[in-house]
N, C-alpha and C. Protein backbone atom coordinates (compact mmCIF):
# COMPACT_ATOMS: atom_id res chain seq x y z
N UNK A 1 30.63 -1.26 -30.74
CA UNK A 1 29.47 -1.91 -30.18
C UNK A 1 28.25 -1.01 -30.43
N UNK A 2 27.32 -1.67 -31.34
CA UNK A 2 26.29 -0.49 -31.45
C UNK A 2 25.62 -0.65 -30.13
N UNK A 3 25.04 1.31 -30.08
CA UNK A 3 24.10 1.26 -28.85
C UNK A 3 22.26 1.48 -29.50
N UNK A 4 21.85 1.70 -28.06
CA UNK A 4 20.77 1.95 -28.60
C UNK A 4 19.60 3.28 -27.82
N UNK A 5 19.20 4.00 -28.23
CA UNK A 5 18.22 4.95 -28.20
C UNK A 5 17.01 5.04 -27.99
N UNK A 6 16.40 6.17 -27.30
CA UNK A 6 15.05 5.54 -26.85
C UNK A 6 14.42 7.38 -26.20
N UNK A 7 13.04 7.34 -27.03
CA UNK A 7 12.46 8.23 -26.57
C UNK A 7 11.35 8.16 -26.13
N UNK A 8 10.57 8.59 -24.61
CA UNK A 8 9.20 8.46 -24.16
C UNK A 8 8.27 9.27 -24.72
N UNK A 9 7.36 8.88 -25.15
CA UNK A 9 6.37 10.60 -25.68
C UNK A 9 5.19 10.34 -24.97
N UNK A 10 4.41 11.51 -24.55
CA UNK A 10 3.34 11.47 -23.77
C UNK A 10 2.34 12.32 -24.61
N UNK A 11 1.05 11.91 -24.52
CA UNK A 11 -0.20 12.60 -25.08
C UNK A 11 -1.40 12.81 -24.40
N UNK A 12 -1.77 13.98 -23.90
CA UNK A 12 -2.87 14.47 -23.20
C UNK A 12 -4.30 14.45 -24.18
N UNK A 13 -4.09 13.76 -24.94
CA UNK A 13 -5.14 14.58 -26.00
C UNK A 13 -5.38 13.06 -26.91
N UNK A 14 -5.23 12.40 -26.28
CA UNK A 14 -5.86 10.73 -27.42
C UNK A 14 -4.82 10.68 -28.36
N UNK A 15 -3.73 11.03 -28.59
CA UNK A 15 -2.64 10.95 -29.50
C UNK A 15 -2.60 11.56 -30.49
N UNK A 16 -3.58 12.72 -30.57
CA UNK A 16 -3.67 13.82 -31.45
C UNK A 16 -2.39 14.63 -31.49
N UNK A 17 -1.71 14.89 -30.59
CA UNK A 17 0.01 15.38 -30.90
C UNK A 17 0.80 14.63 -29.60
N UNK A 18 1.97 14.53 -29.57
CA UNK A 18 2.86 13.93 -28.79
C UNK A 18 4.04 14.49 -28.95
N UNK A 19 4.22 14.40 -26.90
CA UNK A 19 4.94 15.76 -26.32
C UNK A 19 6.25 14.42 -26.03
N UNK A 20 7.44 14.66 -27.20
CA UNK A 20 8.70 13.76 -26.61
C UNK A 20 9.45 14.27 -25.41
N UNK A 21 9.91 13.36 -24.70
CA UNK A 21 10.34 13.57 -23.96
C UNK A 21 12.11 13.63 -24.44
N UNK A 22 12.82 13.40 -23.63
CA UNK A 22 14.46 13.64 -23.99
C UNK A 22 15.46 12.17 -24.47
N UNK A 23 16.37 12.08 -25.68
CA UNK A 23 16.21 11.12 -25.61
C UNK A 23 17.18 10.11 -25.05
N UNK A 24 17.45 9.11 -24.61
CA UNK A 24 18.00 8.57 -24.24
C UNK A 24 19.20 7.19 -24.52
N UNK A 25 20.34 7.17 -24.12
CA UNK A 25 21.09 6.35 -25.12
C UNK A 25 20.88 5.07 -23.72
N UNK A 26 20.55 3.97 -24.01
CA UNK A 26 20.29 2.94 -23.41
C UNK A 26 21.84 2.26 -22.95
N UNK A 27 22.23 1.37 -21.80
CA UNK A 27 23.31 0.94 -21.41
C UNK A 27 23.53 0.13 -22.21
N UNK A 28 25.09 0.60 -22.77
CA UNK A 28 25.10 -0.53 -24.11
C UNK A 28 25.91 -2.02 -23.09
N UNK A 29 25.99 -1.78 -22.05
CA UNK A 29 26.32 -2.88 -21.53
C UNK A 29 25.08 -4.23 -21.63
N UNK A 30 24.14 -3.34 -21.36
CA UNK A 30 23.05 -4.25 -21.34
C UNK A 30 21.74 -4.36 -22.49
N UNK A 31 21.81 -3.44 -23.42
CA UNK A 31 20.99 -3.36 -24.56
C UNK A 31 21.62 -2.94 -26.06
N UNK A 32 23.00 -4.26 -26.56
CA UNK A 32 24.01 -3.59 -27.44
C UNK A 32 23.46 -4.64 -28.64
N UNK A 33 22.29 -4.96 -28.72
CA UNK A 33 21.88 -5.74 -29.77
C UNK A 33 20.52 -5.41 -30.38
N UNK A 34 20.13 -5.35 -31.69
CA UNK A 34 19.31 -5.01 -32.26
C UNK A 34 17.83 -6.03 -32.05
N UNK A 35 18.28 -7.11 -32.00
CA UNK A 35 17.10 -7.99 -31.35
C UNK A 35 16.64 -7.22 -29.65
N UNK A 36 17.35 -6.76 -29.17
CA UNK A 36 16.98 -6.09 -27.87
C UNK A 36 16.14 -5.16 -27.84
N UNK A 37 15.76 -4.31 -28.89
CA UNK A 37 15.14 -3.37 -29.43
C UNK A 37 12.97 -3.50 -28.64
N UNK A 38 12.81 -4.24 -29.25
CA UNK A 38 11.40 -4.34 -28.65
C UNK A 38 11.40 -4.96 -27.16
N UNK A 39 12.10 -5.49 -26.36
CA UNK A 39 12.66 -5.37 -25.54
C UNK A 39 12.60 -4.08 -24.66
N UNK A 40 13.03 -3.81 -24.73
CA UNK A 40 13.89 -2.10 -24.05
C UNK A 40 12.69 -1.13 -24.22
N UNK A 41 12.15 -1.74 -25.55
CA UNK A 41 10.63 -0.18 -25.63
C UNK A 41 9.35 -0.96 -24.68
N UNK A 42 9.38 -2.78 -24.66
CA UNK A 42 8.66 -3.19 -23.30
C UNK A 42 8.71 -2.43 -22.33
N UNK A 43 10.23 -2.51 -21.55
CA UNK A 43 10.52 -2.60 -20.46
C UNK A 43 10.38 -1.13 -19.71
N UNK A 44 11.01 0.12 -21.44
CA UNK A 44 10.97 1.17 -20.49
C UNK A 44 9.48 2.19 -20.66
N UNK A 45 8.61 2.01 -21.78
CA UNK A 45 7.61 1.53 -21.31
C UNK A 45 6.84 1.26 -20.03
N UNK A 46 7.14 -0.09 -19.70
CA UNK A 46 6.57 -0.83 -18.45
C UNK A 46 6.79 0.30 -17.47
N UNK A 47 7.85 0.80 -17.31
CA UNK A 47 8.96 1.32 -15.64
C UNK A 47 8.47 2.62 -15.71
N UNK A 48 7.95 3.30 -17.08
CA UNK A 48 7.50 4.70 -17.47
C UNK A 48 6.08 4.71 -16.46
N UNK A 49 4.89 3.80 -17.10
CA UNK A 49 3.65 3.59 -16.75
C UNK A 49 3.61 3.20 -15.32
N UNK A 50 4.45 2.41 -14.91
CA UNK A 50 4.10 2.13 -13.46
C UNK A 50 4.56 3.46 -12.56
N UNK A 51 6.01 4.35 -12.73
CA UNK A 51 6.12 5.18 -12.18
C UNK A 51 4.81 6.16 -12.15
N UNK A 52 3.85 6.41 -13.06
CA UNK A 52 3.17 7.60 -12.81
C UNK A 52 1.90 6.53 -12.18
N UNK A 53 1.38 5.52 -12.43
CA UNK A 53 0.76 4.32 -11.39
C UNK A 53 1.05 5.04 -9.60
N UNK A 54 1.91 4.53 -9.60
CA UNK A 54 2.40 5.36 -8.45
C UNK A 54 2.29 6.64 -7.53
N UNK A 55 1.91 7.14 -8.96
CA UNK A 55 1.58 8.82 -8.15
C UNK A 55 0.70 8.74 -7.39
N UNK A 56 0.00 10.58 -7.38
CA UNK A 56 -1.41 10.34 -6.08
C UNK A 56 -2.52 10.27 -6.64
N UNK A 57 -2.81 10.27 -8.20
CA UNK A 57 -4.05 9.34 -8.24
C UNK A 57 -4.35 11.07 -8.98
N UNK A 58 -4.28 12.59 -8.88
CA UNK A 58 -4.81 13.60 -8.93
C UNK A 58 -4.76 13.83 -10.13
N UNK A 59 -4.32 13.49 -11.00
CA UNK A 59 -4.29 13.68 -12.54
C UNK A 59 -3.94 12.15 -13.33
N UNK A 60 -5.01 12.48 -14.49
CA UNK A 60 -5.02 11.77 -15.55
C UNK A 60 -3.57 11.02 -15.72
N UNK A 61 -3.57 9.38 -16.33
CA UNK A 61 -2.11 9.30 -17.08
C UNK A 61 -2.33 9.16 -18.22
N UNK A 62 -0.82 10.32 -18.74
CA UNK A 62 -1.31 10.68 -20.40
C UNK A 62 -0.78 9.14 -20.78
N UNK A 63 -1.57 8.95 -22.68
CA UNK A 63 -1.30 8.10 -23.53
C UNK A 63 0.28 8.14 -23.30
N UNK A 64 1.13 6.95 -23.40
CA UNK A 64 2.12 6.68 -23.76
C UNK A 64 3.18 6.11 -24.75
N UNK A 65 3.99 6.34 -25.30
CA UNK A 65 4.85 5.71 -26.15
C UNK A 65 6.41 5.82 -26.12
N UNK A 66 7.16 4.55 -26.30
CA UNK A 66 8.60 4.45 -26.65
C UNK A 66 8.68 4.02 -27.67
N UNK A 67 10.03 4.73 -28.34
CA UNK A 67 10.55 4.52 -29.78
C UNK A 67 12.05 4.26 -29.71
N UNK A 68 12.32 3.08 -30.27
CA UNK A 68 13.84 2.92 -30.25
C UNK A 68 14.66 2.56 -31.56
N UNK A 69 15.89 3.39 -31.19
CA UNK A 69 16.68 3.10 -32.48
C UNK A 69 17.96 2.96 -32.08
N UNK A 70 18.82 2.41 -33.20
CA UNK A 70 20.16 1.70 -33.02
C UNK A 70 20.74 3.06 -33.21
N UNK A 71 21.61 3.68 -32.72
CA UNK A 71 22.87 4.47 -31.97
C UNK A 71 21.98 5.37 -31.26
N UNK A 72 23.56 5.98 -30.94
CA UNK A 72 22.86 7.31 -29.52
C UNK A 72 22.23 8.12 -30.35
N UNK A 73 21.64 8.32 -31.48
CA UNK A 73 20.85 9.59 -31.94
C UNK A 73 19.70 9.21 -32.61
N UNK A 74 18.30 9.35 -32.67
CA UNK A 74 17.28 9.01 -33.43
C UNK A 74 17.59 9.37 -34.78
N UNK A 75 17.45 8.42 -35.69
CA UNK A 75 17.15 8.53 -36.89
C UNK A 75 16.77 7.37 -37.56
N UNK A 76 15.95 8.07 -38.70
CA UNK A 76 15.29 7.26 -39.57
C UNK A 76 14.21 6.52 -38.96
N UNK A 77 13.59 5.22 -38.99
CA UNK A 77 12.83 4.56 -38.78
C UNK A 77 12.81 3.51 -37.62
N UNK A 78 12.18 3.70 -36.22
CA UNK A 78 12.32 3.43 -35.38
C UNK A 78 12.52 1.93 -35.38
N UNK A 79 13.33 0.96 -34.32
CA UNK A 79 13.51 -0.62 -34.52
C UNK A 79 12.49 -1.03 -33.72
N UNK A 80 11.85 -0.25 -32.80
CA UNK A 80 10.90 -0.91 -31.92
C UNK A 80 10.10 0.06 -31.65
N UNK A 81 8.76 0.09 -31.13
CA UNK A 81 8.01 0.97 -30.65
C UNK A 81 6.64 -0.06 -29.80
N UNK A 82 6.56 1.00 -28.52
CA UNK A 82 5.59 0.31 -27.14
C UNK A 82 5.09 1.24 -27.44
N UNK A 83 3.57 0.99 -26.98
CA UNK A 83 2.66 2.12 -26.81
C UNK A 83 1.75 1.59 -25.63
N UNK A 84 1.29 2.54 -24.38
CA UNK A 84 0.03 2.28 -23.55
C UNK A 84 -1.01 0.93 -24.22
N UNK A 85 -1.27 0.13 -23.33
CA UNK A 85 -2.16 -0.77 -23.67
C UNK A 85 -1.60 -1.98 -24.97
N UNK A 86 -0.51 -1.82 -25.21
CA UNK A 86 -0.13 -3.06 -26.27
C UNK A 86 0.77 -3.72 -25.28
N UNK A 87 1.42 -3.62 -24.39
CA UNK A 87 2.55 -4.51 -23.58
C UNK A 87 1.64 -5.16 -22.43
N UNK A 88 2.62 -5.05 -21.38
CA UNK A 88 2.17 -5.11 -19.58
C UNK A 88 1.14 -4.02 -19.20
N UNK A 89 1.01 -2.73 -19.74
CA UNK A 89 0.69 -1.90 -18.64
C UNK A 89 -0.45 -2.41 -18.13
N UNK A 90 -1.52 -2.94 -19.00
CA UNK A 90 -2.96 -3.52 -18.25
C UNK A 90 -2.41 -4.57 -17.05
N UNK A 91 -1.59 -5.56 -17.05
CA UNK A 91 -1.09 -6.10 -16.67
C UNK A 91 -0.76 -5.40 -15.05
N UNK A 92 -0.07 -3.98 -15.47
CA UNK A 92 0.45 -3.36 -14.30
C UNK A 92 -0.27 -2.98 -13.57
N UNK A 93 -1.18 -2.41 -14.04
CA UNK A 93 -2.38 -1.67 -13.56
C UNK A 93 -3.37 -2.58 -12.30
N UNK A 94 -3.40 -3.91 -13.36
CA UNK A 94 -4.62 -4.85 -12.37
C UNK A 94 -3.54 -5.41 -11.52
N UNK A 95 -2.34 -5.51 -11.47
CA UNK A 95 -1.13 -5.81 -10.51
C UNK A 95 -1.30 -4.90 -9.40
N UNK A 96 -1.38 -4.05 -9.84
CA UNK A 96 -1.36 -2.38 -8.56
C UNK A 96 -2.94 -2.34 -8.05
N UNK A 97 -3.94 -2.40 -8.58
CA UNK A 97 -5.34 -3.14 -8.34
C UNK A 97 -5.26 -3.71 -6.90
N UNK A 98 -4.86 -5.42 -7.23
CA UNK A 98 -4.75 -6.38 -7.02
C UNK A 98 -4.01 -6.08 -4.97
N UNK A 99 -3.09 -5.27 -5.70
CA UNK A 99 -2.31 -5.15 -4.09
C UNK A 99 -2.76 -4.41 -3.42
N UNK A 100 -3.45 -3.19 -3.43
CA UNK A 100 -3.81 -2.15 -2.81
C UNK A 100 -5.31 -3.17 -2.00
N UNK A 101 -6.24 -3.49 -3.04
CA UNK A 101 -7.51 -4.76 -2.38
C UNK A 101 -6.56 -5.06 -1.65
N UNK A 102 -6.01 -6.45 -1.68
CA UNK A 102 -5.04 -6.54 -0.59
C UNK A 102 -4.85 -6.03 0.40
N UNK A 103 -4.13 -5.33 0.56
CA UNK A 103 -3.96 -4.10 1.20
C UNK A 103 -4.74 -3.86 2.15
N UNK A 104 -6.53 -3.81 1.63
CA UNK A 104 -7.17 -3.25 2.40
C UNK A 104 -7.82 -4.60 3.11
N UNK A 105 -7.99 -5.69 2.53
CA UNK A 105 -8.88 -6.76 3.22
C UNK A 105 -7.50 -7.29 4.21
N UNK A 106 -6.27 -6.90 4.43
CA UNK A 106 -5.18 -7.46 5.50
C UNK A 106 -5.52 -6.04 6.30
N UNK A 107 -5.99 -4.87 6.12
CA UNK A 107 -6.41 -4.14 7.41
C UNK A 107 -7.58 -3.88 8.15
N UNK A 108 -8.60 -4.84 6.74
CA UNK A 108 -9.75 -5.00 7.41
C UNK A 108 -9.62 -6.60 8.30
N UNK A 109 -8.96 -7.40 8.16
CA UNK A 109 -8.96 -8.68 8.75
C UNK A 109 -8.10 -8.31 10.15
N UNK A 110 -6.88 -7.18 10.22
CA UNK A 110 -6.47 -6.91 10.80
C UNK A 110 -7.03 -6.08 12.52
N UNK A 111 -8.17 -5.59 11.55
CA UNK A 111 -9.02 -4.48 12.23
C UNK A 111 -10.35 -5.17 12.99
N UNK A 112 -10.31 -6.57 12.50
CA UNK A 112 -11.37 -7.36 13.25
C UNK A 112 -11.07 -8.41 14.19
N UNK A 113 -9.51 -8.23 13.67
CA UNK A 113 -8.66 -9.06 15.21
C UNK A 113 -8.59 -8.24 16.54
N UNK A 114 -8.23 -6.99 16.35
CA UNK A 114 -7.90 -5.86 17.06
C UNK A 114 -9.55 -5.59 17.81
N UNK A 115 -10.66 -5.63 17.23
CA UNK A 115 -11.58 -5.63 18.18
C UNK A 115 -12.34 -6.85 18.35
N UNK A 116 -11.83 -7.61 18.12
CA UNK A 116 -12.20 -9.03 18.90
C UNK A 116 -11.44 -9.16 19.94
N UNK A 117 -9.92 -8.76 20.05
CA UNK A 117 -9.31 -8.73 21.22
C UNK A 117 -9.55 -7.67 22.06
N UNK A 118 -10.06 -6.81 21.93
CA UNK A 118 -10.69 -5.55 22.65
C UNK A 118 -12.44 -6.20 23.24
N UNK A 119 -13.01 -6.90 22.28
CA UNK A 119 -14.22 -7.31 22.95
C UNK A 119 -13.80 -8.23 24.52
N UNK A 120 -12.89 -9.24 23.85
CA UNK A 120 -12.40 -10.35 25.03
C UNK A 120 -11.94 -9.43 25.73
N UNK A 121 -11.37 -8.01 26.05
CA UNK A 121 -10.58 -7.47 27.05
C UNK A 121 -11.61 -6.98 27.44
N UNK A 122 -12.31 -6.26 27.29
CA UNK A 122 -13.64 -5.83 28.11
C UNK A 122 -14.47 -7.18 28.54
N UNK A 123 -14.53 -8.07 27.88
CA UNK A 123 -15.32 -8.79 28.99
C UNK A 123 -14.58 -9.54 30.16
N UNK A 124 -13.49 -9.48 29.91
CA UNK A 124 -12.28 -10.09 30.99
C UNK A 124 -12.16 -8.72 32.22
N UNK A 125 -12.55 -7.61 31.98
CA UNK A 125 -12.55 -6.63 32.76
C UNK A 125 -13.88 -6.48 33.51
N UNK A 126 -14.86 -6.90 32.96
CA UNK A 126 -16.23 -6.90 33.34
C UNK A 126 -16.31 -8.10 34.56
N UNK A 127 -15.47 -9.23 33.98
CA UNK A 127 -15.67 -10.55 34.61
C UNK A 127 -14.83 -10.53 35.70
N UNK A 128 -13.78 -9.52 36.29
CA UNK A 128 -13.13 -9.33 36.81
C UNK A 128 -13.54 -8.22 37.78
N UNK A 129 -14.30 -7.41 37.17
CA UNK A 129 -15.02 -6.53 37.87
C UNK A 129 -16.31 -7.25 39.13
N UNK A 130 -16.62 -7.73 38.21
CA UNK A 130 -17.77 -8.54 39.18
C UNK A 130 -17.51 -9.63 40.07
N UNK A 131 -16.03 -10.08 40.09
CA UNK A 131 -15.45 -10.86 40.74
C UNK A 131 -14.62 -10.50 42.32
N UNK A 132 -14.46 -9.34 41.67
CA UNK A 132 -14.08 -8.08 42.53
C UNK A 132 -15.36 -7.78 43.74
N UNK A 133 -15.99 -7.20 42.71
CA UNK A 133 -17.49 -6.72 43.96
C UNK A 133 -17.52 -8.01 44.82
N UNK A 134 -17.78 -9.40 43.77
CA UNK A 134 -18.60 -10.60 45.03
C UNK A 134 -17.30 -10.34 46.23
N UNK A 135 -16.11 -10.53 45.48
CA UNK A 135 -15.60 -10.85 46.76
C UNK A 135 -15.31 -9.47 47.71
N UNK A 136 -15.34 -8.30 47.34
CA UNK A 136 -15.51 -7.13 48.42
C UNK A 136 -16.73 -7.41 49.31
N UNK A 137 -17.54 -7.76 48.79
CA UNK A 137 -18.81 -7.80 49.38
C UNK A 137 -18.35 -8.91 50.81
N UNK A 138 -18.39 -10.14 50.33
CA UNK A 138 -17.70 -11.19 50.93
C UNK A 138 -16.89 -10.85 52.12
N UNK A 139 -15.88 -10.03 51.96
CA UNK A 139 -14.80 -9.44 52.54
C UNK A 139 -15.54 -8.95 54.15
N UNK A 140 -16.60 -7.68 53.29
CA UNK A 140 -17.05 -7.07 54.39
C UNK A 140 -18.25 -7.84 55.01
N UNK A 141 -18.78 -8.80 54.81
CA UNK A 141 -19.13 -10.21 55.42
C UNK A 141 -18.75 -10.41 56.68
N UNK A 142 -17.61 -10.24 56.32
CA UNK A 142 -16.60 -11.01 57.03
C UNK A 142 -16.23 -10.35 58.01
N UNK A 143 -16.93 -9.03 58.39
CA UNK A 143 -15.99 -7.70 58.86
C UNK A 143 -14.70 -7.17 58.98
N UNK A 144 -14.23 -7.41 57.69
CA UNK A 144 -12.70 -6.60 57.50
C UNK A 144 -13.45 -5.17 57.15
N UNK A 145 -11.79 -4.17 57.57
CA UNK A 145 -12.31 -3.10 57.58
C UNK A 145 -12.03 -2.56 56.32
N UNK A 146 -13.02 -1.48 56.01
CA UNK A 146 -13.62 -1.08 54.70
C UNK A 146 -12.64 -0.20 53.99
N UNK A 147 -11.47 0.22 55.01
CA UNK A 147 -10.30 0.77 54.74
C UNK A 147 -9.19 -0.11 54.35
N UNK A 148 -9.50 -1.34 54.65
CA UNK A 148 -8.04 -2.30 53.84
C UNK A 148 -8.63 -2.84 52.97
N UNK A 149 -10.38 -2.94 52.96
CA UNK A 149 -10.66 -3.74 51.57
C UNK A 149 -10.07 -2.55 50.88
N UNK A 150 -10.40 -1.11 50.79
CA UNK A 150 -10.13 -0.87 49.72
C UNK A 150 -8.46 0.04 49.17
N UNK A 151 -7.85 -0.15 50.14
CA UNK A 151 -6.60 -0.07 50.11
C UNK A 151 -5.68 -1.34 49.13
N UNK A 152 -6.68 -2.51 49.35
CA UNK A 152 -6.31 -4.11 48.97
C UNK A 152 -6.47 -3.81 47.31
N UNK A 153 -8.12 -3.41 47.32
CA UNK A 153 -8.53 -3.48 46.13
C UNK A 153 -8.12 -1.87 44.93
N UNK A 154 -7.46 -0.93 45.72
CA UNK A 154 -6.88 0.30 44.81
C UNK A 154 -7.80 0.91 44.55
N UNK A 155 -8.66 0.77 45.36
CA UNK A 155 -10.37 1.84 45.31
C UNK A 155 -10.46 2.48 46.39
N UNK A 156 -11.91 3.35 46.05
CA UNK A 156 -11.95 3.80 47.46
C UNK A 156 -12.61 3.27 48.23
N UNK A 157 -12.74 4.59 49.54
CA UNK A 157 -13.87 3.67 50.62
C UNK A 157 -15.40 3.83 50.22
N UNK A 158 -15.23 4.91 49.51
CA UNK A 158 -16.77 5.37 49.01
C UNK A 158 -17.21 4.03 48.15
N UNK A 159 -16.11 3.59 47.18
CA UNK A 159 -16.65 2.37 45.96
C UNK A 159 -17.07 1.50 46.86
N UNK A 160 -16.24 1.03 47.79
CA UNK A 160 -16.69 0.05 48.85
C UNK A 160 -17.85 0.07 49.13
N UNK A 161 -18.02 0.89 49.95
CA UNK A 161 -19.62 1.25 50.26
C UNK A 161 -20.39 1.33 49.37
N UNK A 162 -20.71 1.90 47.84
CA UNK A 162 -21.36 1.42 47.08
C UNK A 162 -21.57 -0.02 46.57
N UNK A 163 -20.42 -0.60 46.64
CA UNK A 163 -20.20 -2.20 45.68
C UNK A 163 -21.13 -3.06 47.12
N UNK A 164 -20.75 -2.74 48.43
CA UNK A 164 -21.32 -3.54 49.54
C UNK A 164 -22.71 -3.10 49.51
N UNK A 165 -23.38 -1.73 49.72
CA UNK A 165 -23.98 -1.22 50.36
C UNK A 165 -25.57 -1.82 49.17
């Protein structure tokens, strides 16, 4: 069953030299055909570029390329070759774009629920507050003593006397 081979090369420098990476014999379970070839330099390619996508953003991503050939050892004249910017990666890129925006307009929509429900809770505390005073006030109207209003109400006697007084 022929297999197939595959090396990543990376270039810091606009493709003025290229640093291979190690090479690799592809699962011949799943890449044992020569039509598979541009294929496989898509895909690993694709999985190359998005992994460093991924990183923290602190360095450059070098130029990229895969080269593939039929058995486990490079030789001769490659059956397929991906390079940065001819497949998906633009693709990947405005994909990873795309989600992170995302991302941020679901924590900015998130973040304007969270103080809209914080506005309604302060004014439900305000409206509750002042519902409070009328009826302390009311209370001591009434001459209940200023020690169970505020025993009632979990305040003190001093608030009392301010909220009445």
């Amino acid at each position: 069953m022929p297999t197939l081979s595959y090396v990543v090369q990376f270039s810091l420098n606009q493709g003025a030299t290229w640093n291979p990476g190690p090479v690799t014999v592809a699962d011949p379970f799943e890449w044992n055909q020569e039509e598979d070839a541009p294929r496989l330099a898509s895909e690993i390619l694709d999985k190359t570029y998005r992994q460093l996508l991924d990183g923290d953003g602190t360095e450059d991503i070098p130029l990229l390329q895969v080269l593939v050939w039929s058995g486990s050892v490079p030789q001769g004249a490659p059956l397929a070759t991906s390079s940065t910017g001819t497949d998906s990666q633009w693709q990947a890129t405005g994909d990873l774009i795309e989600e992170i925006a995302n991302d941020i307009r679901q924590f900015e929509a998130e973040k304007k629920q969270h103080e809209a429900a914080a506005a309604n809770t302060q004014t439900a505390i305000n409206n509750s507050k002042d519902r409070l005073a009328r009826l302390v006030t009311s209370a001591a109207r009434m001459k209940m003593p200023q020690a169970s209003i505020a025993h009632r109400a979990g305040r003190s006697r001093e608030w009392v006397r301010k909220t009445v007084g």
